[in-house]
N, C-alpha and C. Protein backbone atom coordinates (compact mmCIF):
# COMPACT_ATOMS: atom_id res chain seq x y z
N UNK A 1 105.39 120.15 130.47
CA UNK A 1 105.45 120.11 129.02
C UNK A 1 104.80 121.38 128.45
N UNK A 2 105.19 122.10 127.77
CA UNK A 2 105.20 123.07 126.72
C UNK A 2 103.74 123.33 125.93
N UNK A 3 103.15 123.92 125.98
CA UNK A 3 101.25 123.68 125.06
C UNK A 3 101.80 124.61 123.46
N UNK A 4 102.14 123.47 122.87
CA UNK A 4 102.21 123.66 121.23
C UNK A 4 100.83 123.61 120.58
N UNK A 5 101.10 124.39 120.16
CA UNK A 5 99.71 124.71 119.27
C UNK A 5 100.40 124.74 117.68
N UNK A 6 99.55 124.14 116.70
CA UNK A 6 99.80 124.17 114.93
C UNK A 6 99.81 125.60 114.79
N UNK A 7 100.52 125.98 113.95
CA UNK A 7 101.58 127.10 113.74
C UNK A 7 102.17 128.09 113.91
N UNK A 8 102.32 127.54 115.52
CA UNK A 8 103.43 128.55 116.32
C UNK A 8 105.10 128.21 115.81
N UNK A 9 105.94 128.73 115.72
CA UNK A 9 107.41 128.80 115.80
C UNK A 9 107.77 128.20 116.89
N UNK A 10 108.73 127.45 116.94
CA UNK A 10 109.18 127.14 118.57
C UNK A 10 111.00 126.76 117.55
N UNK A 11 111.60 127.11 119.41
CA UNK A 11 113.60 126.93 119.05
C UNK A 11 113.29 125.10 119.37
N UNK A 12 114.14 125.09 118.15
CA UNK A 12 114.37 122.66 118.74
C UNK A 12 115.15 122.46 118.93
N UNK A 13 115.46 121.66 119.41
CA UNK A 13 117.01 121.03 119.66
C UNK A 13 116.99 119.82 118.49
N UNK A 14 116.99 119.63 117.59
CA UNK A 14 116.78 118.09 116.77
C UNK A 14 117.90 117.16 116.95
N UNK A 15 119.23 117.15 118.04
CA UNK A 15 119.55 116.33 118.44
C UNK A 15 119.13 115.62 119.21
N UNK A 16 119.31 113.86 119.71
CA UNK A 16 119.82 113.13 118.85
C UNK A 16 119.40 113.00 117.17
N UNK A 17 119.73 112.69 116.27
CA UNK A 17 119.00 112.64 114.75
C UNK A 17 119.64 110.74 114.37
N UNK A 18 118.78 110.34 113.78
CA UNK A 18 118.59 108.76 113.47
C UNK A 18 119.99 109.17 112.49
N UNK A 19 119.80 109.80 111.46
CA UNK A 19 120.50 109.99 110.69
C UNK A 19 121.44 111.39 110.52
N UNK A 20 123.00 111.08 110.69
CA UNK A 20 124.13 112.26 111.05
C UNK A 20 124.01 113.11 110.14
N UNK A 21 123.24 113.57 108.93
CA UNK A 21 123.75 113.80 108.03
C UNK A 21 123.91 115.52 108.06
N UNK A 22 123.29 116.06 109.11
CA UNK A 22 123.67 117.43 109.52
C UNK A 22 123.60 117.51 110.63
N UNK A 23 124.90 116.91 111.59
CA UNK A 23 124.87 117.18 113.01
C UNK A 23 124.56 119.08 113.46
N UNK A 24 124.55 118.98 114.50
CA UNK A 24 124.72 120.38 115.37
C UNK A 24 123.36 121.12 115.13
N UNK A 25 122.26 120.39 115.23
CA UNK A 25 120.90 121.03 114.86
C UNK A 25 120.71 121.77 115.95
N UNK A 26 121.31 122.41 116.63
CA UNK A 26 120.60 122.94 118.12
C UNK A 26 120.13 124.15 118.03
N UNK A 27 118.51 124.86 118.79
CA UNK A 27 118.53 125.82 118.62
C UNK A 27 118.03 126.41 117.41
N UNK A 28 117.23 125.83 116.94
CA UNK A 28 116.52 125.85 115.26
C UNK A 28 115.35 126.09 115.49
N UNK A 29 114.72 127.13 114.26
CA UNK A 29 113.53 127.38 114.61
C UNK A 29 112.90 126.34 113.98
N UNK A 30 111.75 126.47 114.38
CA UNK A 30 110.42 125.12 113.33
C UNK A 30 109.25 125.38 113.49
N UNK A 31 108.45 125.03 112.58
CA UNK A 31 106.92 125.84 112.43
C UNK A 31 106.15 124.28 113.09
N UNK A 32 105.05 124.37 113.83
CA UNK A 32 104.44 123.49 114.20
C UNK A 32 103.66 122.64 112.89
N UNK A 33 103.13 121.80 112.48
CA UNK A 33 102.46 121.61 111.31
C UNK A 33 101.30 120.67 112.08
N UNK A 34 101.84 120.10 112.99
CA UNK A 34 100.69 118.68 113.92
C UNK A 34 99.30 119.51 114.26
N UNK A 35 98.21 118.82 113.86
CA UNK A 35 96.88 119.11 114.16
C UNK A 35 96.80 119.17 115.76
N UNK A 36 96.08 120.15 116.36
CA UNK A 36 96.03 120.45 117.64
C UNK A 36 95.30 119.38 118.66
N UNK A 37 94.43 118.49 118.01
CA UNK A 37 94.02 117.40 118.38
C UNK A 37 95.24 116.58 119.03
N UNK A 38 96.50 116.57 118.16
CA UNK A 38 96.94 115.38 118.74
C UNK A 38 98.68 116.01 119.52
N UNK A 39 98.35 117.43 119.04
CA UNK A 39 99.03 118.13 120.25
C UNK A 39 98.61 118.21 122.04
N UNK A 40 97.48 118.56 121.95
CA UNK A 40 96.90 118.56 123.29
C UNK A 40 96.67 117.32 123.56
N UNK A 41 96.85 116.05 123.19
CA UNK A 41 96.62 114.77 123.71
C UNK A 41 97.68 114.37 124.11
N UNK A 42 99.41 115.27 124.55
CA UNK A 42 99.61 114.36 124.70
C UNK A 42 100.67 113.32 124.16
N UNK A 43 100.61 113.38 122.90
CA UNK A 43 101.13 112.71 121.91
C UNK A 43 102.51 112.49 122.35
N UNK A 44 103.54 111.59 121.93
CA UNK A 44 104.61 111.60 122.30
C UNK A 44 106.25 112.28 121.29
N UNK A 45 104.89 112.42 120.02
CA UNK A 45 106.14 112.93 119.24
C UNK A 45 105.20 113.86 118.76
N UNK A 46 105.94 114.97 117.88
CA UNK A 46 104.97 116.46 117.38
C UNK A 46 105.93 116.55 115.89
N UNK A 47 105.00 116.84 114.88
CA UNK A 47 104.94 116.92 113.50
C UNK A 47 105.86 118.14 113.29
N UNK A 48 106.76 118.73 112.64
CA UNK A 48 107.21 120.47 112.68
C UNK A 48 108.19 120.19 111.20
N UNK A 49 108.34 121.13 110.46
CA UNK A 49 109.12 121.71 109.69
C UNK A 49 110.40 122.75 109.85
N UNK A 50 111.42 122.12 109.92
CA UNK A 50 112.64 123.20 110.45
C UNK A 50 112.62 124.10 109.49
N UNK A 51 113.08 125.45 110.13
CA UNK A 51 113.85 126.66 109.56
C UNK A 51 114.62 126.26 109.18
N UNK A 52 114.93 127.25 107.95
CA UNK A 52 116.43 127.72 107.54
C UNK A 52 116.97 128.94 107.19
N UNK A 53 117.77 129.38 106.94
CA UNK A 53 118.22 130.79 106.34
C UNK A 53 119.19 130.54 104.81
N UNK A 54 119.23 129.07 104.94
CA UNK A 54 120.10 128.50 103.58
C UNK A 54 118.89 127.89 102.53
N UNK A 55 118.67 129.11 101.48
CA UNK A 55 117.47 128.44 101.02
C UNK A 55 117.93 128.92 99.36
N UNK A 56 117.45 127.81 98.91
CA UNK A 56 117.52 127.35 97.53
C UNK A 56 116.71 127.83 96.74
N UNK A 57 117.47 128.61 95.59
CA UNK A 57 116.85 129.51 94.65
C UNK A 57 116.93 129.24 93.06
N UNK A 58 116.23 128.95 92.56
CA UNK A 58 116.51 128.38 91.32
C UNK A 58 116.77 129.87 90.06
N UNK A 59 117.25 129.54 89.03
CA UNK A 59 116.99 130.80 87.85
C UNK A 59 115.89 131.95 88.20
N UNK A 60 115.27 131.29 88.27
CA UNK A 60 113.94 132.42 88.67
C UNK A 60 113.60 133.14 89.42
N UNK A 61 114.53 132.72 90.51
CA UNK A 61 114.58 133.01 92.15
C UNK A 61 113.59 132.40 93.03
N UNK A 62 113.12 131.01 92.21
CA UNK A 62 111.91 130.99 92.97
C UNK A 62 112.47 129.25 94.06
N UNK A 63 112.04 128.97 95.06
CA UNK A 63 112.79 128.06 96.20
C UNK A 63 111.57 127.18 95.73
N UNK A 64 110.71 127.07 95.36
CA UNK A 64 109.40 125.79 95.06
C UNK A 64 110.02 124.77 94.38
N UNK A 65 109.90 123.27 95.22
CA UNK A 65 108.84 122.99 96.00
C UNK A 65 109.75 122.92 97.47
N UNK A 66 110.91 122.67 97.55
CA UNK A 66 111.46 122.41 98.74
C UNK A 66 111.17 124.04 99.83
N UNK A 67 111.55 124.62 99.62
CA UNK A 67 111.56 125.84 100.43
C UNK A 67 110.18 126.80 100.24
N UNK A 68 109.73 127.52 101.35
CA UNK A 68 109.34 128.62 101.74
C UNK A 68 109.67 129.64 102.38
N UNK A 69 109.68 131.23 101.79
CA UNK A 69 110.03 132.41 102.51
C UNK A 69 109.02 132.63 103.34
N UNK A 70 109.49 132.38 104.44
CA UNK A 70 108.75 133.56 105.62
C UNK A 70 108.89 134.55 106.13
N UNK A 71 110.31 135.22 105.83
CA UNK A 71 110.85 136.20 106.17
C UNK A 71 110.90 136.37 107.71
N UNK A 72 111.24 137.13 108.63
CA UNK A 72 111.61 137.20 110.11
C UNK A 72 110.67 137.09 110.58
N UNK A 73 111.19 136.61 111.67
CA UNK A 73 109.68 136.89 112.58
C UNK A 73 109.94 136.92 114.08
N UNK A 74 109.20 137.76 114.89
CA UNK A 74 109.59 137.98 116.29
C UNK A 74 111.07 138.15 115.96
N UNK A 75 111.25 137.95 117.44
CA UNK A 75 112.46 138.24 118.20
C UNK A 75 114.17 137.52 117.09
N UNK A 76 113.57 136.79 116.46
CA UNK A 76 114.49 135.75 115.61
C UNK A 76 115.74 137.07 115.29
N UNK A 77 117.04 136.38 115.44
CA UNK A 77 118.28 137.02 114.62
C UNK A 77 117.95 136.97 113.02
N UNK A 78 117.42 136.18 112.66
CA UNK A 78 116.93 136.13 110.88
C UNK A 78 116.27 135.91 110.41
């Protein structure tokens, strides 16, 4: 198993998903958000926030509250 640490990037696979409502998640980045406590324990599931590159801009240009720019990072195509 993989040593995730809170807010590293890691690629997910988020298939299977409970709910279809955007199949083909494979390969997605996601920011860790889970406290490292219950990363290193172990845990059987881990807390994360997916990437996107489809991000929502209002009049202002501003994506708050749903979205955050992080702009590229590492090796990432975007």
């Amino acid at each position: 198993m993989p040593k995730l640490k809170r807010a590293q990037v890691w690629e997910v696979d988020f298939e299977p998903q409970t709910q279809k409502e955007e199949p083909g998640k494979r390969g997605h980045p996601a920011l860790v958000i889970q406290t490292n406590i219950l990363n290193s324990a172990g845990h059987a599931t881990t807390i994360v926030i997916p990437g996107t590159t489809n991000v929502y801009r209002d009049a202002q240009g501003d994506g708050y509250p749903l979205r955050v720019s992080v702009g590229k990072l590492g090796n990432m195509r975007q």
